[in-house]
Protein backbone atom coordinates (compact mmCIF):
# COMPACT_ATOMS: atom_id res chain seq x y z
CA UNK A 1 0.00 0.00 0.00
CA UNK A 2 1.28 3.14 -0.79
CA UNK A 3 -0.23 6.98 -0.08
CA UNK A 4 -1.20 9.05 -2.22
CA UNK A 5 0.95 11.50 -1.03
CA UNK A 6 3.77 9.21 -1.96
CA UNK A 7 2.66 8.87 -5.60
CA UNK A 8 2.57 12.69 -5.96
CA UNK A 9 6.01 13.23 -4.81
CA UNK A 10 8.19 14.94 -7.05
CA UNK A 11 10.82 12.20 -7.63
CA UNK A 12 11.42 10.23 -10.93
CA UNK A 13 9.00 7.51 -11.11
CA UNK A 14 12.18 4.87 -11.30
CA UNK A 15 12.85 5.95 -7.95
CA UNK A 16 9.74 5.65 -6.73
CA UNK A 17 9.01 2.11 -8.34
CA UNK A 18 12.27 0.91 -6.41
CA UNK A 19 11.16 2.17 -3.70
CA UNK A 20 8.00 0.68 -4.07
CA UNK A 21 10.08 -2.83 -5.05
CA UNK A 22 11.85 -2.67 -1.91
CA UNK A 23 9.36 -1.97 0.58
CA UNK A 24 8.62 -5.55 1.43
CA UNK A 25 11.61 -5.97 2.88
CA UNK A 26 12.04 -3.24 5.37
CA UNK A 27 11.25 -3.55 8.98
CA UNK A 28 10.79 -1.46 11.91
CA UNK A 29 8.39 0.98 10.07
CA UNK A 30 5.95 1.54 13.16
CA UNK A 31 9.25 3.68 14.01
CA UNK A 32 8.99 5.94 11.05
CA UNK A 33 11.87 4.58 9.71
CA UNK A 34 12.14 1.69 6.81
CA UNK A 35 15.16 -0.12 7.76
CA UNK A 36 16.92 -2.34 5.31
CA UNK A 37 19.35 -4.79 6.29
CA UNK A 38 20.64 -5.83 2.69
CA UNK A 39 23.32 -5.26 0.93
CA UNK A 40 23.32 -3.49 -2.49
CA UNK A 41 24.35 -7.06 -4.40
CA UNK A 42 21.96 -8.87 -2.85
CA UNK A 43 19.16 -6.01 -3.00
CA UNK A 44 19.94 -6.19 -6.26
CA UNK A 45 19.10 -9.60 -6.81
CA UNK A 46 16.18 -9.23 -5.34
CA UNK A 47 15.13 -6.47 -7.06
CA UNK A 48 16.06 -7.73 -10.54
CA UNK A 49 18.47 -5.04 -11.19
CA UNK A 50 22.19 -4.30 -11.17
CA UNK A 51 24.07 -3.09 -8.25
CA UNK A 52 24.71 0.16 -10.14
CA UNK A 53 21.67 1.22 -10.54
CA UNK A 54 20.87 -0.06 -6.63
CA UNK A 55 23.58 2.48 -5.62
CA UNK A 56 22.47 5.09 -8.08
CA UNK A 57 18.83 5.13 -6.77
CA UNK A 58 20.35 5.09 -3.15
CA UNK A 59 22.50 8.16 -4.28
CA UNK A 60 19.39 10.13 -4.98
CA UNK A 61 17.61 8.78 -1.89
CA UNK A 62 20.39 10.05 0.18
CA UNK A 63 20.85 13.47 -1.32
CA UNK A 64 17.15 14.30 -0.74
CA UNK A 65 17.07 13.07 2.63
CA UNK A 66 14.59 10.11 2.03
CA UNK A 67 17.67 7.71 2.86
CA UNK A 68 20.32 7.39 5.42
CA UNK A 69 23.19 4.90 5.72
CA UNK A 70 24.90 3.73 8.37
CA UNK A 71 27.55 0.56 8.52
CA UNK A 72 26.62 -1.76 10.78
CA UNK A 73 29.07 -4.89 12.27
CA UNK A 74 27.30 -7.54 9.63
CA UNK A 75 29.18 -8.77 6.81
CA UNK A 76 27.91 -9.56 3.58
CA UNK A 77 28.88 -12.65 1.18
CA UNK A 78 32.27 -10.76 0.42
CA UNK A 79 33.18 -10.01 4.33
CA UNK A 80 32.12 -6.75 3.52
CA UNK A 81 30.39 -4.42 6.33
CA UNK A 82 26.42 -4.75 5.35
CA UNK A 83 25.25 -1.08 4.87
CA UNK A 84 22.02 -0.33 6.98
CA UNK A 85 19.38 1.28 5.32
CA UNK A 86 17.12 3.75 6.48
CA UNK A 87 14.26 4.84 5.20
CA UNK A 88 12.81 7.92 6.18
CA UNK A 89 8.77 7.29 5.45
CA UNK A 90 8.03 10.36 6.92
CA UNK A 91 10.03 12.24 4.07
CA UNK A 92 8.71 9.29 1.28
CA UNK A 93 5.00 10.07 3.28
CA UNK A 94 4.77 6.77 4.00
CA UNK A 95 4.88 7.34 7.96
CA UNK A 96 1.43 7.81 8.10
CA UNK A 97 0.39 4.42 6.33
CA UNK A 98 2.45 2.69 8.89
CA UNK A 99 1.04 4.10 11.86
CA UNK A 100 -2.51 3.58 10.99
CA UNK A 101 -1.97 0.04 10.36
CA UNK A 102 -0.63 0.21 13.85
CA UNK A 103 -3.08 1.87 15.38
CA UNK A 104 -5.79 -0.52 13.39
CA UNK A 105 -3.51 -3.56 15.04
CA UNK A 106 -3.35 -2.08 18.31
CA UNK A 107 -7.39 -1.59 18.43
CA UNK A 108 -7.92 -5.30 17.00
CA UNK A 109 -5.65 -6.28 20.04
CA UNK A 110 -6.97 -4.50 22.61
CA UNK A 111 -10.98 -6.05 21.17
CA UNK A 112 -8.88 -9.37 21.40
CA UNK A 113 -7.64 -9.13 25.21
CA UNK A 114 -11.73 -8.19 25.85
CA UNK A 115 -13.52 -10.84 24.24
CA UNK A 116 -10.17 -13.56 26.07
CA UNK A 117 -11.36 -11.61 29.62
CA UNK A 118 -14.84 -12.12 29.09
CA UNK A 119 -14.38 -16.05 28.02
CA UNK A 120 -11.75 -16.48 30.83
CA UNK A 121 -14.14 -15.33 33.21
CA UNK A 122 -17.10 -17.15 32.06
CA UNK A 123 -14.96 -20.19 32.16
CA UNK A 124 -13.92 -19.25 36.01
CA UNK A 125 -17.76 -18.87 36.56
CA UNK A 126 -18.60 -22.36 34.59
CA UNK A 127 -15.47 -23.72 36.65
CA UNK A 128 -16.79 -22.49 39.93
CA UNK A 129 -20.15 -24.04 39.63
CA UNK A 130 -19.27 -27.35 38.65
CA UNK A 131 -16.59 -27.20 41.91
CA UNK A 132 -20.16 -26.66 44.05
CA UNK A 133 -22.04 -29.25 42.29
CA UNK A 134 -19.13 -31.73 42.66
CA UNK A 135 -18.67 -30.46 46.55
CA UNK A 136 -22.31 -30.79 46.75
CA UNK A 137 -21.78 -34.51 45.56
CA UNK A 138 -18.83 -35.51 47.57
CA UNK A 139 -17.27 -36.01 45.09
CA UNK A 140 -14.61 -34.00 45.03
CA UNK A 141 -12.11 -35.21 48.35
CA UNK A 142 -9.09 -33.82 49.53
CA UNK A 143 -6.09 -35.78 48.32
CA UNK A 144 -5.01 -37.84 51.19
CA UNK A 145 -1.46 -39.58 50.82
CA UNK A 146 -1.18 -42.95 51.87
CA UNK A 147 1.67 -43.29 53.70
C-alpha cells in the first residue's frame, strides 16, 4: 500500500518504483523509519536489477534526505560491512500508512484481550459451579497420601 501522497512526490518515477520494489523488505516501520538490512548485491538480486543502478537510486535517496546509511558490524557474502538502510517514510510520506496500520492492530488487540477476559471469566464462573455441584456430591475429596 502506498499513499497518495507518496505517488505525488516529485521524484522520478524509477525511484519511486524501487522504492515501491523494496518496501517488502524493510522492517521497523511503526518507528517511522524503513530499515533495510541488505546489501546493495543482494538487494539487487532481489530487485532484478544491477548493483549500479541499486547504488544510483540510493544516491538520490540520500541526497534528498529520504535515505540514510549507516555501517553496521554484519558482513555480507564478500566479508564486507552490510550497509544499513534507512528509510525515512516520513520524508517518502509513508509514515502515516504505517502508523494507521498500527493503530488498526493495536485496536484489534486491545478487542482481542476483551472478548479472552470475558471467556476467561465465564470459564472461572462455569469452573466455579461445577466445583459446588461436585462439593455438593462428595465427590470432590481432599487428596489424602497414603503413607
Amino acid at each position: 500500500m502506498f499513499t497518495d501522497q507518496f505517488l505525488d512526490l516529485d521524484i522520478p518515477v524509477n525511484i519511486k518504483e524501487y522504492y515501491m520494489d523494496l518496501q517488502q523488505y524493510l522492517y521497523d516501520k511503526e518507528s517511522g523509519v524503513g530499515k533495510c538490512y541488505f546489501s546493495n548485491t543482494a538487494l539487487a538480486s532481489k530487485l532484478g536489477i544491477s548493483v549500479p543502478t541499486v547504488k544510483k537510486y540510493n544516491t538520490y535517496l540520500i541526497e534528498h534526505g529520504f535515505l540514510e546509511e549507516e555501517t553496521t558490524d554484519k558482513t555480507d557474502e564478500a566479508g564486507l560491512p552490510v550497509i544499513q538502510k534507512n528509510f525515512n517514510l516520513q520524508g517518502l510520506n509513508q509514515a502515516a500508512l504505517w502508523i494507521k496500520a498500527v493503530s488498526e492492530q493495536l485496536v484489534t488487540n486491545t478487542e482481542d484481550i476483551e472478548k479472552i477476559k470475558l471467556e476467561n471469566a465465564d470459564m472461572q464462573r462455569r469452573i466455579a459451579i461445577l466445583e459446588r455441584e461436585l462439593s455438593a456430591r462428595d465427590l470432590i475429596r481432599p487428596f489424602e497420601p497414603k503413607f
